[in-house]
N, C-alpha and C. Protein backbone atom coordinates (compact mmCIF):
# COMPACT_ATOMS: atom_id res chain seq x y z
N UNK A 1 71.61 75.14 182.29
CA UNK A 1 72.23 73.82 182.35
C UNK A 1 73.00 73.60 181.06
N UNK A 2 74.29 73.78 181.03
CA UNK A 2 74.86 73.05 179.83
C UNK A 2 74.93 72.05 179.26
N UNK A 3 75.03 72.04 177.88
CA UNK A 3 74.45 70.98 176.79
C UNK A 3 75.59 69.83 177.03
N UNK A 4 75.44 68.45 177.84
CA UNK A 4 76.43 67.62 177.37
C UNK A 4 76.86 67.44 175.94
N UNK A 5 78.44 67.59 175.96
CA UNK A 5 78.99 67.43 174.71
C UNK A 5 79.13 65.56 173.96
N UNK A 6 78.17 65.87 173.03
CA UNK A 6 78.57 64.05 172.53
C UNK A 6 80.09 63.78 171.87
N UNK A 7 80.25 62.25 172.17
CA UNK A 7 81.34 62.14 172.22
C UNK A 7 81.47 61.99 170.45
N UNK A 8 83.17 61.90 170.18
CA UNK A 8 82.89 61.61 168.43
C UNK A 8 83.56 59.80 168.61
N UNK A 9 83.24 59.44 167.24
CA UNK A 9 84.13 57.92 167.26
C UNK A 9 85.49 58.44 167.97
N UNK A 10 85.97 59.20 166.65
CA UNK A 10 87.46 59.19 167.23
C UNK A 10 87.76 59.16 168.57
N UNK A 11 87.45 60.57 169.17
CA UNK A 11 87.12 60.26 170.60
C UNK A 11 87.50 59.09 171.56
N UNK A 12 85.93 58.08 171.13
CA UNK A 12 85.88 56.96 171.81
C UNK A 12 87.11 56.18 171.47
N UNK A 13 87.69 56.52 170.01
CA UNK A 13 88.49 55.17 169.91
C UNK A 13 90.01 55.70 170.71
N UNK A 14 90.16 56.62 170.58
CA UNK A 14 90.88 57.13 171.24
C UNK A 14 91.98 57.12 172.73
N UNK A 15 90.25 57.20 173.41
CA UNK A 15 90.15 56.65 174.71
C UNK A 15 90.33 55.18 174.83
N UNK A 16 89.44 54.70 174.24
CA UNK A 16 89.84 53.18 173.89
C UNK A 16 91.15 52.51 174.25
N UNK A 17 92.05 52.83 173.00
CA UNK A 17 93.31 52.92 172.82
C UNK A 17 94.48 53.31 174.69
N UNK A 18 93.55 54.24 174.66
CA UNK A 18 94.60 54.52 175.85
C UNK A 18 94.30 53.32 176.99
N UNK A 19 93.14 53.16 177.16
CA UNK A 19 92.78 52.05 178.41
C UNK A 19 93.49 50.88 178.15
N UNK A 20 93.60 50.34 176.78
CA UNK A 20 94.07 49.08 176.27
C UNK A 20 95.58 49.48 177.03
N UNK A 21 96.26 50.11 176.67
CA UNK A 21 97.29 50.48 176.49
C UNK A 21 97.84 50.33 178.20
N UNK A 22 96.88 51.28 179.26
CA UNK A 22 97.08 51.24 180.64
C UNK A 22 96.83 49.72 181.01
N UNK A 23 95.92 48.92 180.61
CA UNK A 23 95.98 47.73 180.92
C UNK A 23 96.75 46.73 180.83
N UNK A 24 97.33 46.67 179.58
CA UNK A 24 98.61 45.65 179.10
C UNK A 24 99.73 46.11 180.03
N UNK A 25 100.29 47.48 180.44
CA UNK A 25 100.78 47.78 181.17
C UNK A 25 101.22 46.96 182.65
N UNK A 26 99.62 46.84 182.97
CA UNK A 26 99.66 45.92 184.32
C UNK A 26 100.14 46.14 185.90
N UNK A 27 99.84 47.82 185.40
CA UNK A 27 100.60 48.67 186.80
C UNK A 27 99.81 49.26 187.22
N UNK A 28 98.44 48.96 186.66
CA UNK A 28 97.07 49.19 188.20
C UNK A 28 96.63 48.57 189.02
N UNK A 29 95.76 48.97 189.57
CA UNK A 29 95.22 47.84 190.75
C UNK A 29 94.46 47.10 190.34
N UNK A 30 93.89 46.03 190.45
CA UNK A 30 92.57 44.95 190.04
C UNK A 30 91.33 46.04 189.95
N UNK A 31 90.83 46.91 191.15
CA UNK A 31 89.82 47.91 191.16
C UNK A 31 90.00 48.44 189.88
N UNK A 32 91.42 49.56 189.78
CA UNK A 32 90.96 50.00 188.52
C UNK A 32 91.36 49.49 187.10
N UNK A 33 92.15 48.51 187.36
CA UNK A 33 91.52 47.51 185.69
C UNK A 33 89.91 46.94 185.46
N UNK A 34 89.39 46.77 186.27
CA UNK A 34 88.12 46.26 186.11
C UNK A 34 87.41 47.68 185.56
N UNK A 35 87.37 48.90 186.33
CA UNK A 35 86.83 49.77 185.73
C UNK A 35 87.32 49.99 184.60
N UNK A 36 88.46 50.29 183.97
CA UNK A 36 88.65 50.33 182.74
C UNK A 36 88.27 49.54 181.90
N UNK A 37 88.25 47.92 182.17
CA UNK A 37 87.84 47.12 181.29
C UNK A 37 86.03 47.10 181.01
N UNK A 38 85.12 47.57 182.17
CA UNK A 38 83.65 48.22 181.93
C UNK A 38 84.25 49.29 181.06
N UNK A 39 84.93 50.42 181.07
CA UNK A 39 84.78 51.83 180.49
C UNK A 39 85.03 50.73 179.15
N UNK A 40 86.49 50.12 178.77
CA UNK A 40 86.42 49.76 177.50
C UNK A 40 85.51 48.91 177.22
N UNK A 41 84.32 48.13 177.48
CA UNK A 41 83.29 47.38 177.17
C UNK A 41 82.58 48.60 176.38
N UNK A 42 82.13 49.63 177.35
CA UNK A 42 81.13 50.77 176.64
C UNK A 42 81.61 51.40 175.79
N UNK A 43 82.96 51.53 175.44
CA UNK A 43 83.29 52.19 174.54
C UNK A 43 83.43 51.46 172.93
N UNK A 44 83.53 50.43 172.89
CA UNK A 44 83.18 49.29 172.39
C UNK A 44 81.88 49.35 171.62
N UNK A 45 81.51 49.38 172.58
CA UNK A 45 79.89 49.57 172.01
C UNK A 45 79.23 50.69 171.25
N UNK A 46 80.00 51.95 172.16
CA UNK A 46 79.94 53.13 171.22
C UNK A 46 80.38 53.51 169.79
N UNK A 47 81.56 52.76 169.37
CA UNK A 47 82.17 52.55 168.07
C UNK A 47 81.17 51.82 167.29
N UNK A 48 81.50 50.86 168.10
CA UNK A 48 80.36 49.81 166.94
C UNK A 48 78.90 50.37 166.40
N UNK A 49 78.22 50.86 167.23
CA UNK A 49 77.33 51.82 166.97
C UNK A 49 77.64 52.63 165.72
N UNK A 50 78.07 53.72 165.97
CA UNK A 50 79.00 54.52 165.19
C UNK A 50 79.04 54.08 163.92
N UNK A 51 80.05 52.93 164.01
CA UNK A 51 80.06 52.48 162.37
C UNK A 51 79.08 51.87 161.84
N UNK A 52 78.16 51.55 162.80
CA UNK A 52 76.91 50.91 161.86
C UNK A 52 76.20 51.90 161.43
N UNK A 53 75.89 52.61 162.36
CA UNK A 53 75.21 53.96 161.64
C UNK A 53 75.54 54.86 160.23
N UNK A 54 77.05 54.81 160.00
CA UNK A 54 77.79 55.41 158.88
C UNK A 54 77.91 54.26 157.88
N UNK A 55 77.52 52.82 158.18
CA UNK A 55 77.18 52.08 157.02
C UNK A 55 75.90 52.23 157.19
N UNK A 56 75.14 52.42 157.33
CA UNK A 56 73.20 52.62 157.19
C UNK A 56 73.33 53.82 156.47
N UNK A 57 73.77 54.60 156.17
CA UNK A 57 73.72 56.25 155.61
C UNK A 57 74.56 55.95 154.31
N UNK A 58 76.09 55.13 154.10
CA UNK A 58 76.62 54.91 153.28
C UNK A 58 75.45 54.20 152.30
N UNK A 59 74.79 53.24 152.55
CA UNK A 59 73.88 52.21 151.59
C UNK A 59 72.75 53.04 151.35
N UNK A 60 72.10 53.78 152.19
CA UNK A 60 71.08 54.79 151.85
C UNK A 60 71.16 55.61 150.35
N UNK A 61 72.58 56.50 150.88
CA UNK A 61 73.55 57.09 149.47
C UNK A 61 73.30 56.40 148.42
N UNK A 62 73.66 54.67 148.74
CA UNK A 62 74.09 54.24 147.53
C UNK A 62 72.69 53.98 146.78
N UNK A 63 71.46 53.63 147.54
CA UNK A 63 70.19 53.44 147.02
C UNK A 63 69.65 54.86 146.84
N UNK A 64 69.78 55.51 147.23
CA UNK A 64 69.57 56.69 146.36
C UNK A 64 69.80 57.36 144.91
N UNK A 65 71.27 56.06 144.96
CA UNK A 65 71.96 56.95 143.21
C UNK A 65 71.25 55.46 142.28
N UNK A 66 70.51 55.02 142.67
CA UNK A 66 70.08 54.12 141.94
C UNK A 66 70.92 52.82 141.60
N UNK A 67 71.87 52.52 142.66
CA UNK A 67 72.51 51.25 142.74
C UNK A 67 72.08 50.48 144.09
N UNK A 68 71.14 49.36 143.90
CA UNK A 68 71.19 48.18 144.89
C UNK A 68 71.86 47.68 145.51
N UNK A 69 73.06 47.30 145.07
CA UNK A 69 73.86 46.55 145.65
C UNK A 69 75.29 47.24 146.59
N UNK A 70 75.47 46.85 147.79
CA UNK A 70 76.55 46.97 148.36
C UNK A 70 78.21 46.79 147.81
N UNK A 71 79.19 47.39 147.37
CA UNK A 71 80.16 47.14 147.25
C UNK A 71 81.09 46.77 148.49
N UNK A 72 82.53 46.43 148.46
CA UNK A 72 83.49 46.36 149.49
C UNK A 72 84.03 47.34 149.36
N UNK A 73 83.91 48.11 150.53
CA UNK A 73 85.18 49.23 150.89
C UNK A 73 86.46 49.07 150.47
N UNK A 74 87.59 49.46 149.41
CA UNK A 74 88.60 49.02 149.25
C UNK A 74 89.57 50.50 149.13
N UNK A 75 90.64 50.45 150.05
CA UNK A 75 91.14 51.43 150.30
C UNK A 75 92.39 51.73 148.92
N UNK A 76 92.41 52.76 148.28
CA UNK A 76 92.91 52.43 146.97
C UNK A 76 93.64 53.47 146.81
């Protein structure tokens, strides 16, 4: 039985992106906008996940080097 492949953020956001994209469009049917708009609900969720997890590991790091406190991400 082969190993389902997990998905990555990018991935999800990816996909994401494209559903948004087919939807604004407005050249599907009601059936499959609704499914897309469930697929983009879960995918949604999958990100968000995602980044919480990579901030739980980021603050871990940071309590590890012997700093308490959280900084702001600042892209520089």
């Amino acid at each position: 039985m082969p190993k389902k492949k997990s998905t990555t953020f990018e991935d999800s956001l990816a996909e994401l992106e494209l559903l948004v994209s087919r939807l604004e469009q407005g050249d599907i049917s009601l059936e499959e906008s609704l499914k897309s708009f469930e697929r983009g609900v879960n995918l949604t969720r999958t990100c968000q996940k995602a980044l919480q997890e990579a901030e739980q590991k980021v603050q871990v790091l940071i309590e590890k080097n012997g700093t308490q406190s959280l900084e702001p991400f600042t892209d520089e």
